[in-house]
C-alpha atoms as a PDB file:
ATOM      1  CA  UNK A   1      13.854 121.356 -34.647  1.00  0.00           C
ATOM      2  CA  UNK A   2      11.209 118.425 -34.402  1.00  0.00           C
ATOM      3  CA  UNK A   3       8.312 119.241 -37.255  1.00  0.00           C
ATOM      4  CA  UNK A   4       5.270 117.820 -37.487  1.00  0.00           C
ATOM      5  CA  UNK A   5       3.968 116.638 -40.770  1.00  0.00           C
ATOM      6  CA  UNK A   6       1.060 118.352 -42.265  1.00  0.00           C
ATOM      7  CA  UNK A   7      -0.314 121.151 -44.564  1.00  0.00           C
ATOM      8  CA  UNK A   8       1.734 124.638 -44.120  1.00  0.00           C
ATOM      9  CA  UNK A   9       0.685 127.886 -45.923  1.00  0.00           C
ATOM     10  CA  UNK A  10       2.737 128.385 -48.424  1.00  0.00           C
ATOM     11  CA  UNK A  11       4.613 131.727 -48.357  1.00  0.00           C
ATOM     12  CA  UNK A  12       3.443 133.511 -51.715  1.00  0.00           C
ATOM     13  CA  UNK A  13       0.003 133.439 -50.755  1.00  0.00           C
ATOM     14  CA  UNK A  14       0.300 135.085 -47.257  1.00  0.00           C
ATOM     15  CA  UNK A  15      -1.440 138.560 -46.316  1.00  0.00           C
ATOM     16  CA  UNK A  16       0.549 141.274 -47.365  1.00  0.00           C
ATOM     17  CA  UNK A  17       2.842 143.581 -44.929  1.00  0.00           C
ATOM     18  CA  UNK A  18       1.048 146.402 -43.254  1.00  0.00           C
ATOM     19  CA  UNK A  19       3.701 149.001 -45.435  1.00  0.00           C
ATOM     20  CA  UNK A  20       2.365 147.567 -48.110  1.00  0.00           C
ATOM     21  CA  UNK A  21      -1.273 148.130 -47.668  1.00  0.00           C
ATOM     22  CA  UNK A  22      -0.740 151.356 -45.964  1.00  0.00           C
ATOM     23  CA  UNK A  23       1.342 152.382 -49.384  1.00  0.00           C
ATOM     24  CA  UNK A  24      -1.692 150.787 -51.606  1.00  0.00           C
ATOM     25  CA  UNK A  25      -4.212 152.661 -49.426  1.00  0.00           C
ATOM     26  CA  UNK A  26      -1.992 155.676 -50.279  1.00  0.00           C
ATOM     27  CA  UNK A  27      -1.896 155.756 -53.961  1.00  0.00           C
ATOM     28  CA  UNK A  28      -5.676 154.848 -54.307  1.00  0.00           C
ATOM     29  CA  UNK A  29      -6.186 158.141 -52.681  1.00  0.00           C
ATOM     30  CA  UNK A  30      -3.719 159.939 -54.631  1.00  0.00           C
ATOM     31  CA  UNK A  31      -5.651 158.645 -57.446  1.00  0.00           C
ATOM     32  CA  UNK A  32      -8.947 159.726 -56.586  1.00  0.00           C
ATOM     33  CA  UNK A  33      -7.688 163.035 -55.412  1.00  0.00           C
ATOM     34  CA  UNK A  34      -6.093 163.319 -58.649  1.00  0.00           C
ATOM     35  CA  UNK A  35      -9.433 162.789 -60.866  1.00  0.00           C
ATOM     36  CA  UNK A  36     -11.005 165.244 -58.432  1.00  0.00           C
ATOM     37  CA  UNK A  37      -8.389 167.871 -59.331  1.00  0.00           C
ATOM     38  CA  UNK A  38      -8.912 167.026 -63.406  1.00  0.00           C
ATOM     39  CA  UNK A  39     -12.706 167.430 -62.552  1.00  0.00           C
ATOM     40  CA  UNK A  40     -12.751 170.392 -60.898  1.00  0.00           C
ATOM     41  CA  UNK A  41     -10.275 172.271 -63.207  1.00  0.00           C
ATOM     42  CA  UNK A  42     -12.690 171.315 -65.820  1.00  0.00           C
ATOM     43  CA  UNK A  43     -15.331 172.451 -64.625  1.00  0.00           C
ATOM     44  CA  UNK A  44     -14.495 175.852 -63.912  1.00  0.00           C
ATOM     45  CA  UNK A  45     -12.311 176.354 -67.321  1.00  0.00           C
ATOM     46  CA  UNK A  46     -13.634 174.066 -70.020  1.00  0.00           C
ATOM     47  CA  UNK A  47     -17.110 172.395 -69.613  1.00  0.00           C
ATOM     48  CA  UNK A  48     -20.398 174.585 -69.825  1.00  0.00           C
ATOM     49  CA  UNK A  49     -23.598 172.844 -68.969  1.00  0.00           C
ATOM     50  CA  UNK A  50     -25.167 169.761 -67.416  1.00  0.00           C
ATOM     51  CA  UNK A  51     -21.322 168.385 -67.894  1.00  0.00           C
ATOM     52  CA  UNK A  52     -20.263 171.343 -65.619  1.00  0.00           C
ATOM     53  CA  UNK A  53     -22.411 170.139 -63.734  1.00  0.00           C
ATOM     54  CA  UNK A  54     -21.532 166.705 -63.424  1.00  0.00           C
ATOM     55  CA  UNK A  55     -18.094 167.452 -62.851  1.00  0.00           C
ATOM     56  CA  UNK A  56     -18.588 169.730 -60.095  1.00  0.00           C
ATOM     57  CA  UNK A  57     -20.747 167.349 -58.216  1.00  0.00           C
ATOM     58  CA  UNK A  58     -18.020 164.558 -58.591  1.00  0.00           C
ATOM     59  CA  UNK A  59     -15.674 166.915 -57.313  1.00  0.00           C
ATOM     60  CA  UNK A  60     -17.545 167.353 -54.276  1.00  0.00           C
ATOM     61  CA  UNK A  61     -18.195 163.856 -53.756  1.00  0.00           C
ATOM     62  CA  UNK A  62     -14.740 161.896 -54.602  1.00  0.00           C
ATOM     63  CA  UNK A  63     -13.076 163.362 -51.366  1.00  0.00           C
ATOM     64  CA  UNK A  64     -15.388 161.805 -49.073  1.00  0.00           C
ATOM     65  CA  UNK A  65     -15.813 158.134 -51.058  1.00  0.00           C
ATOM     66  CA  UNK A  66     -11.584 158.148 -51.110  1.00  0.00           C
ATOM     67  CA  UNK A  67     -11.142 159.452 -47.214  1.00  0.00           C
ATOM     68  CA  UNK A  68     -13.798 156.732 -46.410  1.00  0.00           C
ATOM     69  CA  UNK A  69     -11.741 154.538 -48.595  1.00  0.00           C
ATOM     70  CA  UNK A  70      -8.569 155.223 -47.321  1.00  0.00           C
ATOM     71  CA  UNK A  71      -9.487 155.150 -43.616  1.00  0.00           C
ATOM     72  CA  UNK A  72     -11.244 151.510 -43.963  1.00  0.00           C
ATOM     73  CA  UNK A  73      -8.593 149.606 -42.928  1.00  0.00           C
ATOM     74  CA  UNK A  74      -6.456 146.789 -44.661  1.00  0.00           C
ATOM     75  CA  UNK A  75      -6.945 146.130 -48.162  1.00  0.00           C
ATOM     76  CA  UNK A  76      -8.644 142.520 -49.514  1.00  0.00           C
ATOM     77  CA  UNK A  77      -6.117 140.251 -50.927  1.00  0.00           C
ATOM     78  CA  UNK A  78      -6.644 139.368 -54.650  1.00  0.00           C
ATOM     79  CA  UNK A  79      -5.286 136.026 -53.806  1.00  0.00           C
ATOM     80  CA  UNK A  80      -8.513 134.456 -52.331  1.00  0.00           C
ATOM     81  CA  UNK A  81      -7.757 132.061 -49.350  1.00  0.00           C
ATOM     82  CA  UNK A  82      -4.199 131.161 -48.354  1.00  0.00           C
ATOM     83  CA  UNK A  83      -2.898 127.667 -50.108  1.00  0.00           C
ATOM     84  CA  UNK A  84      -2.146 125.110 -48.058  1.00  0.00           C
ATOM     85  CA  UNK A  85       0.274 122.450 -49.228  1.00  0.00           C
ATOM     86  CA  UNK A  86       0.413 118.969 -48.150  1.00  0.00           C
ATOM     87  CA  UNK A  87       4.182 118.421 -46.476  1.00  0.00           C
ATOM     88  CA  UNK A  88       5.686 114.981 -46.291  1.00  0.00           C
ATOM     89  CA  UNK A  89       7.638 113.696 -43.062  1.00  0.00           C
ATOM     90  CA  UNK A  90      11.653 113.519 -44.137  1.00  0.00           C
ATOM     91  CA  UNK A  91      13.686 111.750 -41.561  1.00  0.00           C
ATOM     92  CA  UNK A  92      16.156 113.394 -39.358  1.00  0.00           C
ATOM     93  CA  UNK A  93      19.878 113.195 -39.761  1.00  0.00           C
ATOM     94  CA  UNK A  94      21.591 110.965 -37.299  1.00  0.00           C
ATOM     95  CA  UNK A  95      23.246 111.213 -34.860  1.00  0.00           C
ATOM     96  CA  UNK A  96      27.064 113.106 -34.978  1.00  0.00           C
ATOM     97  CA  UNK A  97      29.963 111.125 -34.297  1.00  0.00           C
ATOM     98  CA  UNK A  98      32.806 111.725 -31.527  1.00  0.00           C
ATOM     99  CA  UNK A  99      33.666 115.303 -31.668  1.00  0.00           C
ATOM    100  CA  UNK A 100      37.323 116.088 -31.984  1.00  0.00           C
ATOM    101  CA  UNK A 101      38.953 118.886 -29.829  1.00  0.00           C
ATOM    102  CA  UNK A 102      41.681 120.520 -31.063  1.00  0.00           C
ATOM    103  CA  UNK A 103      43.574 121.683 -27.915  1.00  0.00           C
END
């Protein structure tokens, strides 16, 4: 395999696997749909007033900012931009010798 020398991207900082943003995609809507669920139990069984009113209105609001969410596409790497490494030229091995059959 002839390589040339240069800068690579080094492996740690590459995107991450589709799976893996589909599964992070997953849970932030879990999440939200879980704090919609806290905020609407509330509402109807424990808080009285503007609070009740609060809650309710986040209720109604959450499942549209986390579909929208969800449906956005791939997730921004934390990361920033991918490092690239400097790579120095090593020389190839030489040539092999006579091969030896063993017939």
């Amino acid at each position: 395999m002839n390589r040339r020398p240069g800068k690579v991207q080094v492996v740690t900082t590459a995107r991450r696997s589709a799976a893996d943003d589909i599964s992070a995609r997953q849970r932030h809507y879990i999440y939200a749909m879980t704090i919609r669920t806290v905020a609407l139990v509330l509402a109807i069984f424990v808080l009285h007033g503007p609070v009740r009113f609060i809650a309710l209105v986040a209720g109604m609001v959450l499942p549209f900012f986390s579909v929208t969410t969800a449906n956005a596409g791939p997730l921004p790497d934390s990361g920033g931009a991918p490092e690239l490494v400097q790579v120095e030229e090593r020389p190839a091995l030489p040539p092999g010798g006579p091969s030896i059959d063993m017939e």
